[in-house]
Protein backbone atom coordinates (compact mmCIF):
# COMPACT_ATOMS: atom_id res chain seq x y z
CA UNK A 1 52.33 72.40 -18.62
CA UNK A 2 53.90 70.45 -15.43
CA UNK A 3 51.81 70.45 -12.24
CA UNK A 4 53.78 70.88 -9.40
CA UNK A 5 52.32 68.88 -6.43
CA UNK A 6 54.17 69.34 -3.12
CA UNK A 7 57.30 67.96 -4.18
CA UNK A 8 56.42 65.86 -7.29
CA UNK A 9 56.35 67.03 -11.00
CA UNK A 10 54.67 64.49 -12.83
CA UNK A 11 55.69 62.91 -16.55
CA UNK A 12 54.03 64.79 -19.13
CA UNK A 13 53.32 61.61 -20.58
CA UNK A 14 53.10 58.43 -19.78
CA UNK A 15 56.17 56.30 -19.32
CA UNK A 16 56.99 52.96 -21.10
CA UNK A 17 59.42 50.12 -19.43
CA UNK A 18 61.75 48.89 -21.40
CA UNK A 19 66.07 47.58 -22.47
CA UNK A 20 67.87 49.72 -23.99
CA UNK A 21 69.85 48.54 -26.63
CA UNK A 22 72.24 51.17 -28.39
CA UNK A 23 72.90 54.58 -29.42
CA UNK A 24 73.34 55.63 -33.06
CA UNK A 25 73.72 59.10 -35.13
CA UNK A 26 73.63 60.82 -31.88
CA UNK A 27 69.96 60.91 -31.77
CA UNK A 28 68.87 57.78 -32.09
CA UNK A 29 68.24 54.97 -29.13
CA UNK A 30 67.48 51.65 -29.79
CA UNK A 31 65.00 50.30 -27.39
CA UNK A 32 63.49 46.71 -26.69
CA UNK A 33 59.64 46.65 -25.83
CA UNK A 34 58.82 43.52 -24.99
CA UNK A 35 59.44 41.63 -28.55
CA UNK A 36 59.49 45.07 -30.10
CA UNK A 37 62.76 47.12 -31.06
CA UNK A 38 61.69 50.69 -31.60
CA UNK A 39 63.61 53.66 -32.28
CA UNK A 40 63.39 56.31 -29.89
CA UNK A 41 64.49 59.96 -30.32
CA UNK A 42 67.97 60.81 -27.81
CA UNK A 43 66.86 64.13 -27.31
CA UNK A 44 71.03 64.96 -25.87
CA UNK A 45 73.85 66.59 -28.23
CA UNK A 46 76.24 65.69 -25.75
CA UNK A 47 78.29 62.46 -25.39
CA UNK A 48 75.96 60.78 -22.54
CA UNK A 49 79.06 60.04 -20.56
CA UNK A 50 78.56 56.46 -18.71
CA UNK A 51 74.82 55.89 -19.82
CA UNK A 52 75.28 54.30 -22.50
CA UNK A 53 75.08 50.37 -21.28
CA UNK A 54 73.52 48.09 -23.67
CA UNK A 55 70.95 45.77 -21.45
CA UNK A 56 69.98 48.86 -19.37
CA UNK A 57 66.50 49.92 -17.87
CA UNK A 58 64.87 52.70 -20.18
CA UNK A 59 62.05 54.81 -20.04
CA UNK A 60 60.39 56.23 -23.72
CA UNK A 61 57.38 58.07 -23.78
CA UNK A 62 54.81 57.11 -27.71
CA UNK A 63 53.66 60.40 -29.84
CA UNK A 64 50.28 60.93 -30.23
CA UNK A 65 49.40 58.65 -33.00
CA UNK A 66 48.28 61.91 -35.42
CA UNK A 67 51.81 63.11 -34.58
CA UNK A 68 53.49 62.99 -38.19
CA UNK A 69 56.98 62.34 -36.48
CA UNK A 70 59.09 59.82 -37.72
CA UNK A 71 60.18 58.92 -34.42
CA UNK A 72 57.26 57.27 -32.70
CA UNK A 73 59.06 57.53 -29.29
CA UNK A 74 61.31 59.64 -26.71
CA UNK A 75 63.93 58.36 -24.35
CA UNK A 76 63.51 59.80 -21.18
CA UNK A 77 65.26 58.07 -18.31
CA UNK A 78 67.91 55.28 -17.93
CA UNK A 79 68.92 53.19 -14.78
CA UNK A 80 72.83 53.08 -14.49
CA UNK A 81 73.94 51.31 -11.58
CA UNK A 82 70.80 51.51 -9.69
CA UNK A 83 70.44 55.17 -10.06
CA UNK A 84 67.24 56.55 -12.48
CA UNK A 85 68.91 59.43 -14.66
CA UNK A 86 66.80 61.79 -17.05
CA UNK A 87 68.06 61.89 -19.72
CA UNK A 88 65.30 64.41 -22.12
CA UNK A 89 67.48 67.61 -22.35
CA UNK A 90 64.25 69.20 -23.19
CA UNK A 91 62.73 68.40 -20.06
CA UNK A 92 64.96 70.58 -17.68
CA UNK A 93 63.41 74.30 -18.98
CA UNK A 94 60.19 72.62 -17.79
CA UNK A 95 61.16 71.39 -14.52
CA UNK A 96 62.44 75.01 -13.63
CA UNK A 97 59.61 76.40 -14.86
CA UNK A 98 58.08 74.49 -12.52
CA UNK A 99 60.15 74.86 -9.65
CA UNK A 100 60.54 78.90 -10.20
CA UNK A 101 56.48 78.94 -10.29
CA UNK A 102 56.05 77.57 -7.02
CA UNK A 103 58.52 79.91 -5.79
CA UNK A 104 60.92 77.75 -4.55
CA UNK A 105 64.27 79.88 -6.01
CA UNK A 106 65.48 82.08 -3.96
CA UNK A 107 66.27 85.02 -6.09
CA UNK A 108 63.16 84.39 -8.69
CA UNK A 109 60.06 84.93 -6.17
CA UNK A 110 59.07 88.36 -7.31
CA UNK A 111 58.29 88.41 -10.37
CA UNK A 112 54.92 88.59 -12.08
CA UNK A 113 55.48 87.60 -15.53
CA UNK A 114 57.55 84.58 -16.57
CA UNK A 115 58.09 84.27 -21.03
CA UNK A 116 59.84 81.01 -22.90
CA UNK A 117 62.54 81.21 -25.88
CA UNK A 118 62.79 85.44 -26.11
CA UNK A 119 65.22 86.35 -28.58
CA UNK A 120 68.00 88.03 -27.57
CA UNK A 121 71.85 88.46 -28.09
CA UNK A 122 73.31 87.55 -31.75
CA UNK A 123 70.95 84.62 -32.77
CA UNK A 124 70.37 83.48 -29.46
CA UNK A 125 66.76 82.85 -27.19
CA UNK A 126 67.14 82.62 -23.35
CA UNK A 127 65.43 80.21 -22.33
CA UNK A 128 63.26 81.81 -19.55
CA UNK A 129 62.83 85.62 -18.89
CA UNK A 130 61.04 87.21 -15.65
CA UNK A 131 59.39 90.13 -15.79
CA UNK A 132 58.88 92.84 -12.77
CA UNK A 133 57.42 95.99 -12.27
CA UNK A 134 60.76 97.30 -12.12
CA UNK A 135 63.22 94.92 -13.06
CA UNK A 136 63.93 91.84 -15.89
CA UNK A 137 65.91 88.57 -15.29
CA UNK A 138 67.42 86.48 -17.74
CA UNK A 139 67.95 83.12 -17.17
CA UNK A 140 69.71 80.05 -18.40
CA UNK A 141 68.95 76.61 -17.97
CA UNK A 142 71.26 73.76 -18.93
CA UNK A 143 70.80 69.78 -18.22
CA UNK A 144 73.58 67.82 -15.81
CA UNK A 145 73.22 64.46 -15.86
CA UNK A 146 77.17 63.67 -15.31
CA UNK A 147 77.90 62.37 -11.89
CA UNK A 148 81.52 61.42 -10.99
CA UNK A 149 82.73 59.26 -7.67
CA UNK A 150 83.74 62.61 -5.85
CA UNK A 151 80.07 63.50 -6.18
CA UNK A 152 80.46 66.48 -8.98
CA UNK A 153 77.91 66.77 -11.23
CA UNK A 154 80.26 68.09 -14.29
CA UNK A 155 78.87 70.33 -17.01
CA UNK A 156 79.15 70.04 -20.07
CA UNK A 157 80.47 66.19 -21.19
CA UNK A 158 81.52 67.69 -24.61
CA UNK A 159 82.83 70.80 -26.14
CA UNK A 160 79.77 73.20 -26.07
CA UNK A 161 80.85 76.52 -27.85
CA UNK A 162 76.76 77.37 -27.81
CA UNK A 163 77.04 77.12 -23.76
CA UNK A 164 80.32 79.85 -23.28
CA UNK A 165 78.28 81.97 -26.03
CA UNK A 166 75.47 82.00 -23.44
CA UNK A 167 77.27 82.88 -21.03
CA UNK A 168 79.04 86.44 -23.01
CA UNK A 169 75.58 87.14 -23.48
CA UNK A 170 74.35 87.03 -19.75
CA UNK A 171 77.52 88.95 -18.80
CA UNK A 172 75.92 91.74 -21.17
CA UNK A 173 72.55 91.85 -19.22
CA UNK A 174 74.39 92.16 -16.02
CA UNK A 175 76.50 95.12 -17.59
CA UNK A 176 73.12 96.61 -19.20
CA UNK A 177 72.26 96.39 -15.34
CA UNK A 178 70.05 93.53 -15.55
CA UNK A 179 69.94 89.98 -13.61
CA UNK A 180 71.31 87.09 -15.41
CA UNK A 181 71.07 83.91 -13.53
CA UNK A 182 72.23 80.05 -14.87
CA UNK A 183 70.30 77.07 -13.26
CA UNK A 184 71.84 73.87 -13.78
CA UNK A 185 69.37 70.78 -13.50
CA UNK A 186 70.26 67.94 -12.00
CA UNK A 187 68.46 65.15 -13.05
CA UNK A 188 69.81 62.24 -11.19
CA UNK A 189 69.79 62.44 -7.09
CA UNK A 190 73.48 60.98 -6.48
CA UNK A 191 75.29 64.57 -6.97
CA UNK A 192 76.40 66.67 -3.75
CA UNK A 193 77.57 69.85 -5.93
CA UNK A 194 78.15 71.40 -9.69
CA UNK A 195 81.86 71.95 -11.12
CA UNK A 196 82.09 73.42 -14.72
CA UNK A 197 83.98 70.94 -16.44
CA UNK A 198 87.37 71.84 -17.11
CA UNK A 199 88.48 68.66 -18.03
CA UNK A 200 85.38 68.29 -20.79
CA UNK A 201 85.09 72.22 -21.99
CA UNK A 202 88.11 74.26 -20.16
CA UNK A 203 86.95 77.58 -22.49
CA UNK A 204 83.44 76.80 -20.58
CA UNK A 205 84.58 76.17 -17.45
CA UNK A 206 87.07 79.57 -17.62
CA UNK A 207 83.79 81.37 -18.93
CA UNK A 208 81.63 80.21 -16.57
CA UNK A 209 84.23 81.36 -14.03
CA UNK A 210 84.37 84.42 -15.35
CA UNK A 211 80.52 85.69 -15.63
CA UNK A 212 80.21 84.62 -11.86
CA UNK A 213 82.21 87.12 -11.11
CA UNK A 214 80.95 89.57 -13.48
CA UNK A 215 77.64 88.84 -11.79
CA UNK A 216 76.15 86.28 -13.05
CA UNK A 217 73.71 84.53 -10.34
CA UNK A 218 74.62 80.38 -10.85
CA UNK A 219 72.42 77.39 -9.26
CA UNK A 220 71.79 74.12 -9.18
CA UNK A 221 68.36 72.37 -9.13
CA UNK A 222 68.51 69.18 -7.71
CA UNK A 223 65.82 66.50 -9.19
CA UNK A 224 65.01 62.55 -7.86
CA UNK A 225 63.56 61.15 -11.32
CA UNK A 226 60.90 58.17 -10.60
CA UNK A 227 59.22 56.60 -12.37
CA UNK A 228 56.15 58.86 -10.34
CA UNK A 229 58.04 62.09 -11.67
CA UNK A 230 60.71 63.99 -10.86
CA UNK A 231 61.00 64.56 -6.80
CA UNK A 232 62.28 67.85 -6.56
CA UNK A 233 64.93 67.97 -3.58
CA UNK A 234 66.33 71.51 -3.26
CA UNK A 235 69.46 73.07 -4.55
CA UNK A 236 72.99 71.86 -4.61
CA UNK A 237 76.43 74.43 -4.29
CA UNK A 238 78.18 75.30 -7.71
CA UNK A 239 81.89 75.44 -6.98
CA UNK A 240 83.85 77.91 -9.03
CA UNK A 241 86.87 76.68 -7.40
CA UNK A 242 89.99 75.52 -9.80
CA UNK A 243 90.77 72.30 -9.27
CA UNK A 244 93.41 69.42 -11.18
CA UNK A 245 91.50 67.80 -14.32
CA UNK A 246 94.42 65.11 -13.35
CA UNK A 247 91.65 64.48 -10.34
CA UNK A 248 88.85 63.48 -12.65
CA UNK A 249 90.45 62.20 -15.80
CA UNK A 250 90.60 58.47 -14.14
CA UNK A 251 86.64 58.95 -13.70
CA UNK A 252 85.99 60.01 -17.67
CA UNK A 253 88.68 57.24 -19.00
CA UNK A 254 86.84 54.58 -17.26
CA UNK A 255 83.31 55.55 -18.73
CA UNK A 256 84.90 56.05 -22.06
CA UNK A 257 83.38 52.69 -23.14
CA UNK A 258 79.98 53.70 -21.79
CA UNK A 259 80.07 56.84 -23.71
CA UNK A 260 78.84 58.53 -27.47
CA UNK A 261 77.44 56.35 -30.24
CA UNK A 262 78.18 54.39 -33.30
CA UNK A 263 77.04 55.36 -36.56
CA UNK A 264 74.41 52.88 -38.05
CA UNK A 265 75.41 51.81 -41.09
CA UNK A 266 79.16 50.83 -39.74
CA UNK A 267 77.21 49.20 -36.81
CA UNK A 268 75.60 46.76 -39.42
CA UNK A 269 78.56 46.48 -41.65
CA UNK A 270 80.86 45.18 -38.46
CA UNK A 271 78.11 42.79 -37.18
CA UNK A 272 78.05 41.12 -41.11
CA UNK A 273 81.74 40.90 -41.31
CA UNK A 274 82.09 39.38 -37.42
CA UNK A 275 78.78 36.57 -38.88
CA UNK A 276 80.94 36.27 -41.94
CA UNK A 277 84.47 34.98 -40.28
């Protein structure tokens, strides 16, 4: 569990300094630890638009050494362009655990029972469900870590047909009569505001537009990772207004480089051939 401390929520563990080196089979970061390369577990199913920069400052957390993972370590934050970016999609559910415990949301103060990962929907689990005398609230939570020059923060950075799904099934709760909220999680303190992305998910963004005005409560918590913790720095606006993907489609073409992963085995078959010639 995360202590919150004025401001601060600590790392859950201990961090570890070190370069990172590349991205394969999605989940996989290569990191150099002093004259160790480890491989880390990329806990992200998305395309990491514009982290990934071989020669970049990383962050990885060890597993307890009775842990029977084959991953020994976690990549939690990266520096890109001076700015420290989380980069743990796992993390965010605890960070607004956090944040809603010290009663810092408005909207989520009364409430006297808070429950992880209940089942509901077709095969779904919300992610975090308050509890009233009276009343139930289902909420949300998904990780932002793209930033663009305008200062959006742009959710998703990939097709996510598992996000819009969340989103039919909070517009049910809110027809059922219930509260429904989503909390976007910043985790990087250079955005100004949220846009859902209709350049990277359009059937998302159009969704998302839709269950705010079906009801749907949307927010934006707005986190300062350090290497300390995560400074918690108040909420940012989520604009639902449209807007020309023509605007931001310069900003995603010139991180394209920056962006996805390789797969491992063609990684090590082009470095022989280029040795080879």
């Amino acid at each position: 569990m995360l202590l919150f401390a004025n401001v601060l929520i600590p790392h859950p563990k201990p961090l570890i300094e070190g370069t990172f080196l590349a991205r394969y089979d999605r989940f996989i970061a290569s990191v150099s630890i002093g004259n160790m390369e480890v491989d880390a577990h990329c806990v992200n199913t998305g395309r990491m638009e514009g982290l990934i920069r071989p020669g970049s400052r990383a962050w990885v957390t060890k597993v307890p050494d009775d842990s029977p993972r084959k991953l020994r370590y976690t990549l939690e934050l990266l520096e890109v362009d001076g700015v420290i970016i989380g980069v743990n999609t796992m993390l965010p559910n605890r960070l607004a655990e956090a944040v809603i415990e010290s009663k810092r949301v408005q909207g989520m103060k009364r409430y006297s029972k808070m429950s992880r990962e209940v089942a509901y929907g077709e095969r779904s689990r919300i992610d975090l469900l308050l509890e009233g005398k009276h009343s139930r609230h289902w909420i949300e939570v998904k990780n932002c870590h793209l930033v663009y020059p305008d200062g959006g923060a742009y959710f998703p950075d990939s097709v996510s047909k598992r996000a819009s799904g969340h989103l039919e099934e909070l517009v049910k709760k809110v027809d059922a009569g219930e509260k429904a909220s989503v909390l976007f999680v910043v985790q990087r303190r250079d955005g100004a505001f949220v846009r859902p992305s209709s350049l990277h998910d359009p059937v998302f963004a159009k969704a998302a537009r839709d269950a705010h005005r079906a009801g749907v409560k949307f927010s934006a918590l707005h986190f300062d990772p350090t290497i300390e913790g995560f400074n918690y720095l108040g909420t940012l606006p989520v604009d639902f207004r449209p807007y020309s993907t023509e605007d931001i489609t310069g900003f995603r073409d010139a991180l394209i480089d920056s962006s996805g992963w390789v797969r491992r085995g063609k990684a090590i078959k082009r470095a022989a051939s280029k040795v080879g010639k």
